[in-house]
Protein backbone atom coordinates (compact mmCIF):
# COMPACT_ATOMS: atom_id res chain seq x y z
CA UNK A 1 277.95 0.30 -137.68
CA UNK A 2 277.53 1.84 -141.11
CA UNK A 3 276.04 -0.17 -143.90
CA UNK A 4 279.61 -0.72 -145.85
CA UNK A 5 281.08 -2.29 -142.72
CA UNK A 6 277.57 -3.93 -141.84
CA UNK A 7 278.21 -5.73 -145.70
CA UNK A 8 281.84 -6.14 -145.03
CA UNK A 9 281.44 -8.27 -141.49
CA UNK A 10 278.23 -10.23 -143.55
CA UNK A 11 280.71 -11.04 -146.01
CA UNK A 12 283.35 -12.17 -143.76
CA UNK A 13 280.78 -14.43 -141.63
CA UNK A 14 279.73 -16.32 -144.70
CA UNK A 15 283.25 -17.07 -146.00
CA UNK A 16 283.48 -18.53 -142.08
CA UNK A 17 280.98 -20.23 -142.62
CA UNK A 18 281.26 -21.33 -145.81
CA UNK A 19 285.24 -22.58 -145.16
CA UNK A 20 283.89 -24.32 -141.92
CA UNK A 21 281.28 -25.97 -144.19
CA UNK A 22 283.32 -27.33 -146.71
CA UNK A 23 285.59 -28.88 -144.47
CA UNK A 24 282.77 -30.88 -142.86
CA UNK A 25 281.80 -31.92 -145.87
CA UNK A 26 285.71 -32.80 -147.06
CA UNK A 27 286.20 -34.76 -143.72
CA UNK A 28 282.64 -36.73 -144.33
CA UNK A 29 283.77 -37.64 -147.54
CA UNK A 30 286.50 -40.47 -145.90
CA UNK A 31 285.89 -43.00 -143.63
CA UNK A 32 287.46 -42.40 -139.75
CA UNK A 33 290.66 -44.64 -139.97
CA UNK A 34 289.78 -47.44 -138.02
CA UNK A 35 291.32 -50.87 -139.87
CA UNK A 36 294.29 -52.00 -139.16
CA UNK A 37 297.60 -49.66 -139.68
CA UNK A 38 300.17 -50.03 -142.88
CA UNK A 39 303.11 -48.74 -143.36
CA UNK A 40 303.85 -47.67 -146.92
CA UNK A 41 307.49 -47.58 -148.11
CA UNK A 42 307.90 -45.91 -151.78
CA UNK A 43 310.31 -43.14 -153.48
CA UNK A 44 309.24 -39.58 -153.26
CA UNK A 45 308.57 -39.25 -156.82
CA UNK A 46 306.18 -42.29 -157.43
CA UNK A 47 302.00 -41.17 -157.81
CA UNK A 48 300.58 -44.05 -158.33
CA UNK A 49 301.92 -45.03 -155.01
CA UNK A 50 300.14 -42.18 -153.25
CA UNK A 51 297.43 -42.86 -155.33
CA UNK A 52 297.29 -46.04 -153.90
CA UNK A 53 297.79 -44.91 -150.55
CA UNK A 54 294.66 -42.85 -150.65
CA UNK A 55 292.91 -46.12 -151.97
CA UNK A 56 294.29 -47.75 -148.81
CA UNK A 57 292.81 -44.97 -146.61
CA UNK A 58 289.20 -44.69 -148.26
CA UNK A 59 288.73 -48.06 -147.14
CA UNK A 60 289.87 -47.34 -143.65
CA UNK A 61 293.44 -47.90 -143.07
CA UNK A 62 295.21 -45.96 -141.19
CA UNK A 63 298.68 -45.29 -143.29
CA UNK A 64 301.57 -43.95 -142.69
CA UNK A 65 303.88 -43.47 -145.45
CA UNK A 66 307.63 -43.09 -145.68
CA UNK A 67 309.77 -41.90 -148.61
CA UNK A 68 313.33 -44.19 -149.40
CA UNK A 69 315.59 -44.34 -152.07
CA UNK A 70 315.62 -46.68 -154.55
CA UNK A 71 318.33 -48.68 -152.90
CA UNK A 72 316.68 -48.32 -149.55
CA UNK A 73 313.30 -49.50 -151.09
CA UNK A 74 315.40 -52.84 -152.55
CA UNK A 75 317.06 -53.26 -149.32
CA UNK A 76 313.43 -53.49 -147.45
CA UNK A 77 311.87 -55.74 -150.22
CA UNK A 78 314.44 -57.96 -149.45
CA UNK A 79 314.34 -57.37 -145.73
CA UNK A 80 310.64 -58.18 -145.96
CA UNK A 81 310.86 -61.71 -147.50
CA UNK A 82 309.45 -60.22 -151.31
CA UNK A 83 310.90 -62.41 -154.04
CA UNK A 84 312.64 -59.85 -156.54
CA UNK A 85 310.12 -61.52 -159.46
CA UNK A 86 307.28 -60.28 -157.47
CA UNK A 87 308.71 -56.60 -156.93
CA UNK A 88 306.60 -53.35 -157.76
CA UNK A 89 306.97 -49.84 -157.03
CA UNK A 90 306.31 -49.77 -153.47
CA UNK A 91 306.13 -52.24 -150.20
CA UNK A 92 304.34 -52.16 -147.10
CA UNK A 93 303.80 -53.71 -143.83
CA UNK A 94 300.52 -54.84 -142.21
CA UNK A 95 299.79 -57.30 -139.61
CA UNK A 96 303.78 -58.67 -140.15
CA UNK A 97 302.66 -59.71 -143.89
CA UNK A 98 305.38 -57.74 -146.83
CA UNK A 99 301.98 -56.13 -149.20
CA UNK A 100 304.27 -55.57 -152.41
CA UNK A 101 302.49 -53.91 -155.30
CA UNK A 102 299.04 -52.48 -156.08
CA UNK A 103 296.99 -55.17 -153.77
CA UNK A 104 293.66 -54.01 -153.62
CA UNK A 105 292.66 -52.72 -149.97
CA UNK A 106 289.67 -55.61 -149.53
CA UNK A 107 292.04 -58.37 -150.26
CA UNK A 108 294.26 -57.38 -147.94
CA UNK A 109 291.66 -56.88 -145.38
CA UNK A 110 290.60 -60.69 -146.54
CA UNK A 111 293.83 -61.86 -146.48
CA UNK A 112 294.58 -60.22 -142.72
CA UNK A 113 291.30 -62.12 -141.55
CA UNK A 114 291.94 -65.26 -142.66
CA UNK A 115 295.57 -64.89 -141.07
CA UNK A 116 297.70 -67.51 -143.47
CA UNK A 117 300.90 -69.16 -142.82
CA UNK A 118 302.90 -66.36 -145.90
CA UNK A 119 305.25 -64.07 -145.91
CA UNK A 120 302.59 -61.73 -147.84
CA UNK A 121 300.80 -60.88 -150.96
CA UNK A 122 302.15 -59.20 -154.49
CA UNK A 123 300.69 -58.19 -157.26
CA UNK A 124 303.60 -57.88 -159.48
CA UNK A 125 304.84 -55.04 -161.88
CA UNK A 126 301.95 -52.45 -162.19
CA UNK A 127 298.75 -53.19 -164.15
CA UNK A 128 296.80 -51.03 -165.52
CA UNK A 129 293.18 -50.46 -163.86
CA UNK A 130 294.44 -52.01 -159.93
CA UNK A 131 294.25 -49.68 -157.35
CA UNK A 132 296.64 -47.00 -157.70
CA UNK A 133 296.78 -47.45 -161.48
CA UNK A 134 293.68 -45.57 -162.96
CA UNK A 135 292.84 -46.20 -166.12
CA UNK A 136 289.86 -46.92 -168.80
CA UNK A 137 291.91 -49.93 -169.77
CA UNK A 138 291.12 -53.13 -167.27
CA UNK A 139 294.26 -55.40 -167.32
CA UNK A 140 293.95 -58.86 -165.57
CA UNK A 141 296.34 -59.44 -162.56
CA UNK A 142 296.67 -62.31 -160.23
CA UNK A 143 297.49 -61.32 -156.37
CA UNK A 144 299.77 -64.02 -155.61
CA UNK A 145 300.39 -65.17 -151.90
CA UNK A 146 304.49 -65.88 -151.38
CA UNK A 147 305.54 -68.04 -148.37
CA UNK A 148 309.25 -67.60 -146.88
CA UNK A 149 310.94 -70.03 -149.35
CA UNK A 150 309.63 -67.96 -152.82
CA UNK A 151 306.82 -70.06 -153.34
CA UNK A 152 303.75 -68.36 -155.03
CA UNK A 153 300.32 -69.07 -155.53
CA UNK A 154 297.59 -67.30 -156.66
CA UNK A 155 295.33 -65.80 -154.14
CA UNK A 156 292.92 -64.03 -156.35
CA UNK A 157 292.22 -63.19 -159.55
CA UNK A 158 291.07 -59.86 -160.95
């Protein structure tokens, strides 16, 4: 082998390598899905609902996510037992609990361990600084618990 296809093969080895590297360290950098499994429900055109998906899955859910229309997205709100006052952007399915709005992943994982008598848990509208929402500005939000009649409490405060 001359020395300009000697260079040429070294060349192609380390990009090998170096691909092969980087996705090791990509795949390190999130958990192995092994909590419980969500099902997300949102329109194709809403980011901070993927960027609350990927919240979901860097604290181990495993998520699978479906795109629906607007009308659709009503329809399974509805379907789900959310009250339309407690209605966000996107709604999803854990355990048999309706998760409507930018819950944060541990108090959902809370929530499914303690195993209430509710329909779910909402954090209404979209506030600025829950996950899914980055921002530097911190709003305070409630996650409210909802039984089947429309009944709300607050489960947490953040």
């Amino acid at each position: 082998m001359n020395p300009a296809s000697r260079k040429t093969a070294m060349i192609g080895a380390l990009l090998v390598l170096a691909i092969g590297v980087s996705a090791s360290v990509a795949i390190v950098q999130r958990p192995a899905p092994s909590g419980p499994a969500i099902m997300v429900y949102k329109t194709a055109t809403c980011g901070c609902c993927s960027k609350w998906i990927e919240h979901l899955k860097d604290h181990g859910f495993t998520v699978t996510a479906e795109d629906v229309t607007q009308k659709e997205l009503i329809l399974l709100k509805r379907d789900a037992g959310v009250p339309q006052e407690l209605g966000s952007c996107h709604t999803a399915i854990v355990d048999g609990y309706a998760i409507e709005g930018h819950v944060p992943a541990d108090v959902i994982l809370g929530f499914l361990e303690e195993h209430p008598k509710a329909v779910g848990l909402a954090v209404p509208g979209m506030p600025l600084g829950s996950p899914g929402m980055p921002s530097d500005v911190k709003e305070p939000y409630d996650v409210l618990q909802f039984n089947a009649s429309g009944e709300t409490k607050v489960y947490t405060s953040h």
